[in-house]
N, C-alpha and C. Protein backbone atom coordinates (compact mmCIF):
# COMPACT_ATOMS: atom_id res chain seq x y z
N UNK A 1 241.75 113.59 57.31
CA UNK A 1 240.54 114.06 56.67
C UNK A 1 240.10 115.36 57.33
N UNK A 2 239.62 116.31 56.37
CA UNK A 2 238.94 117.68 57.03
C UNK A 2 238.10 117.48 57.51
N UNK A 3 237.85 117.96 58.73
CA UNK A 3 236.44 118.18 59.79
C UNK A 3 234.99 118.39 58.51
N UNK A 4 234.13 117.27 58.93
CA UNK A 4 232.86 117.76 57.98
C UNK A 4 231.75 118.68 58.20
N UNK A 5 231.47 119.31 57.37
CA UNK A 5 230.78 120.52 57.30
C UNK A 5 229.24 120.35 56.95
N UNK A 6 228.61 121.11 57.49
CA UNK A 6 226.98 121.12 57.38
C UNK A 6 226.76 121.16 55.94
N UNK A 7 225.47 120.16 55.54
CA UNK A 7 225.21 120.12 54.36
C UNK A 7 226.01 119.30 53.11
N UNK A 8 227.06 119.00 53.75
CA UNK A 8 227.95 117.96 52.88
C UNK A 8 227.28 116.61 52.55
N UNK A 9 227.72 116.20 51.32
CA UNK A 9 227.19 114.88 50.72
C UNK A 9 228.24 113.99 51.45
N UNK A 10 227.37 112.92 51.91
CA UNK A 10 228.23 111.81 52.54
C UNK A 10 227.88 110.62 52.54
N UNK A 11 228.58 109.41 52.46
CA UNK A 11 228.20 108.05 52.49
C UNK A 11 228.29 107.21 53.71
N UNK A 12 227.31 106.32 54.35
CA UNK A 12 227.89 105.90 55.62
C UNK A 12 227.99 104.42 54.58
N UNK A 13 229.18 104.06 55.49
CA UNK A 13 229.71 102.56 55.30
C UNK A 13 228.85 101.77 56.49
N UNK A 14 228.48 100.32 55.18
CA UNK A 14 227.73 99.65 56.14
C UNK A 14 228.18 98.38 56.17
N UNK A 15 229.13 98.19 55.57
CA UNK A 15 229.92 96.74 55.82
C UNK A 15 231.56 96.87 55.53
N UNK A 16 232.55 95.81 55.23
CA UNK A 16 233.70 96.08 55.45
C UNK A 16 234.13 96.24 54.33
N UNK A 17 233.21 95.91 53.07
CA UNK A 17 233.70 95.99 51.53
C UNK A 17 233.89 97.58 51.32
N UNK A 18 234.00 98.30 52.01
CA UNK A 18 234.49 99.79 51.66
C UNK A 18 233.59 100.69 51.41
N UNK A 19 234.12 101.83 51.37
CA UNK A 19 232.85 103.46 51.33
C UNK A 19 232.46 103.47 50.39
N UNK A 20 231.97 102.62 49.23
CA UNK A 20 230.79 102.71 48.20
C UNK A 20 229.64 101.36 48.65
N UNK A 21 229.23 100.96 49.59
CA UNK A 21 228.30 99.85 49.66
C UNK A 21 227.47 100.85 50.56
N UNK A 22 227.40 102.14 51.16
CA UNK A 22 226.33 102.31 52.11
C UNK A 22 225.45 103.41 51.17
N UNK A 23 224.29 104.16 51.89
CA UNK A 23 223.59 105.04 51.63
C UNK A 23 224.13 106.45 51.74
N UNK A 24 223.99 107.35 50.95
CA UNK A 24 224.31 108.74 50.84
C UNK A 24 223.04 109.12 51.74
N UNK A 25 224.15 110.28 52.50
CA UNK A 25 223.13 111.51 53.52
C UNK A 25 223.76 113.07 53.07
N UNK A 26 222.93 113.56 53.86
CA UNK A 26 223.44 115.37 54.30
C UNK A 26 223.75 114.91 55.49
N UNK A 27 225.06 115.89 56.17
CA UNK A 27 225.67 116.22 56.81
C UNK A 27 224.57 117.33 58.02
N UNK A 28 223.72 117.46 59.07
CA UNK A 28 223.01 117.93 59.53
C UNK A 28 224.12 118.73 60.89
N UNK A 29 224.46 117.85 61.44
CA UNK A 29 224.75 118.43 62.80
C UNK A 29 225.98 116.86 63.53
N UNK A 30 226.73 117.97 64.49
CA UNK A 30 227.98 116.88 65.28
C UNK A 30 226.70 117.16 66.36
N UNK A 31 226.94 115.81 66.71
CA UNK A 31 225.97 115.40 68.09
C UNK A 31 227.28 115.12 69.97
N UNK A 32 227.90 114.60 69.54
CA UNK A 32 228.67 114.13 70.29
C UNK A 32 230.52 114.79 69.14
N UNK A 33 231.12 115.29 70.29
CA UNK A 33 232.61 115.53 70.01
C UNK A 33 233.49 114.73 70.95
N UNK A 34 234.52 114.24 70.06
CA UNK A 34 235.01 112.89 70.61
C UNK A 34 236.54 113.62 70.68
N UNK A 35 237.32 113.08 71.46
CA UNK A 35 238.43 113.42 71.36
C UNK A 35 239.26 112.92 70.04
N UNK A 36 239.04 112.22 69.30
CA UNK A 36 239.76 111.18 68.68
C UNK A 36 238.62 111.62 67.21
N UNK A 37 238.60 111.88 66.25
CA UNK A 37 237.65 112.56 65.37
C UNK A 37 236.79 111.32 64.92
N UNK A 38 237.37 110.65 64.81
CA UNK A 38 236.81 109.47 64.27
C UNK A 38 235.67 108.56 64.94
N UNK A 39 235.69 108.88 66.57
CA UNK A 39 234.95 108.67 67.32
C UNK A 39 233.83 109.82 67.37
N UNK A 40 233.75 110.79 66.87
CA UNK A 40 232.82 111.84 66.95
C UNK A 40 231.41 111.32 66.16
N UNK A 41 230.38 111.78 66.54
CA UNK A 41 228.80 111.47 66.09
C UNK A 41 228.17 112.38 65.31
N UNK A 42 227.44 112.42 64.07
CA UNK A 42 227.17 112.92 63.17
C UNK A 42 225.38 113.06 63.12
N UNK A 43 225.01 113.89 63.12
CA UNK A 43 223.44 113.50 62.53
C UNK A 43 223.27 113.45 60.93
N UNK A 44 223.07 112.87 60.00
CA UNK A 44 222.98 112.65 58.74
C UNK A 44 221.59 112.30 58.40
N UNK A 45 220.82 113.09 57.61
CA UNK A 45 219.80 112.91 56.58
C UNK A 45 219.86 111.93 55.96
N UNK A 46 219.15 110.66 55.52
CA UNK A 46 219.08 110.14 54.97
C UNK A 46 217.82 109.92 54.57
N UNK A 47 217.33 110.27 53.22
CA UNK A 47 215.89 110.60 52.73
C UNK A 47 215.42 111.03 53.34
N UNK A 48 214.10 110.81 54.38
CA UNK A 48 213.60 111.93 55.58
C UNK A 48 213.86 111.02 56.66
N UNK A 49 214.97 110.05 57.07
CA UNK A 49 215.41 109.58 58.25
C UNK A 49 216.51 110.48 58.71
N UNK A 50 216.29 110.84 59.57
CA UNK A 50 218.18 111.34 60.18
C UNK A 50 218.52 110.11 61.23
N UNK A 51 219.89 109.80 60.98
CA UNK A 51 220.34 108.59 61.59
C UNK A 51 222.09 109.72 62.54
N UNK A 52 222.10 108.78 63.68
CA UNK A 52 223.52 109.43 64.06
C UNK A 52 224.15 108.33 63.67
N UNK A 53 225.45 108.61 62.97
CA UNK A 53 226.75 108.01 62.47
C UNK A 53 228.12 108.38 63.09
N UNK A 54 228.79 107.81 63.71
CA UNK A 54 229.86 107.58 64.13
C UNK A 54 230.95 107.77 63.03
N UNK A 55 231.76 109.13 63.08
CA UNK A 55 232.49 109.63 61.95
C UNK A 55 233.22 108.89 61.46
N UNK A 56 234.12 107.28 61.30
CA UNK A 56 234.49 106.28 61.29
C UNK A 56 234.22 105.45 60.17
N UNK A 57 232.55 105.59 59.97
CA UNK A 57 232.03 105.47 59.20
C UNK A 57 231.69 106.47 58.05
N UNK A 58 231.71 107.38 58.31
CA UNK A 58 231.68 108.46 56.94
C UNK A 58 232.73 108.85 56.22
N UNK A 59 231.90 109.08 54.41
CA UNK A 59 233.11 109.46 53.50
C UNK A 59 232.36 110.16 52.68
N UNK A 60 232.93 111.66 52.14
CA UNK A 60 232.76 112.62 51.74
C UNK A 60 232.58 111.59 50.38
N UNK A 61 231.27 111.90 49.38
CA UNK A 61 231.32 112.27 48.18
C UNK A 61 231.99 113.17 47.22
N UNK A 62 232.24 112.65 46.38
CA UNK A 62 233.17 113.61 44.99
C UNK A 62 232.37 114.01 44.57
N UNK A 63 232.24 115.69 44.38
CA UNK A 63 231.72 115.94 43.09
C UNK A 63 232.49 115.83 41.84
N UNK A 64 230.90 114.88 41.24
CA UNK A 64 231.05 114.44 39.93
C UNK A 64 230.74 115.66 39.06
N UNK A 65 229.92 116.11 39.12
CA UNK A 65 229.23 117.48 38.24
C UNK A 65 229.67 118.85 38.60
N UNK A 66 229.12 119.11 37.36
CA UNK A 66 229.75 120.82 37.01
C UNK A 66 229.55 121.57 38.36
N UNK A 67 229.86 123.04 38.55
CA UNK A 67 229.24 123.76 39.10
C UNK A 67 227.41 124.17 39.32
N UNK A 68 227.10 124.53 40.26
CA UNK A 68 225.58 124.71 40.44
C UNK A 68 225.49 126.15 40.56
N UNK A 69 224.60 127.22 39.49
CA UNK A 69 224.43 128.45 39.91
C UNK A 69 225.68 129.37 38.93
């Protein structure tokens, strides 16, 4: 998976049924860099919570829709 980028739509997984059961965030800031990417820490927006997420747990959204602009 590509390194995630500021402002990206993302889902954290919150159980083992797979990357559509959690909440969508923004992508804010890497808090912690891990050797191992997957171990790396994320700050993510979620409505006006920012939560840190453990990259492990995150999965890029598809855009569904057209272009913007």
């Amino acid at each position: 998976m590509k390194p995630l980028k500021r402002g990206e739509l993302v889902r954290i997984r919150r159980s083992r049924w797979g990357p559509d059961t959690g909440e969508v965030g923004v992508v804010l800031k890497r808090t912690y860099m891990a050797y191992e990417e997957k171990n790396s820490r994320w700050n993510i927006l979620v409505g006006d919570i920012v939560k840190e997420v453990v990259s492990a747990n995150l999965f890029r959204v598809k855009n569904e829709g057209g272009s913007v602009g």
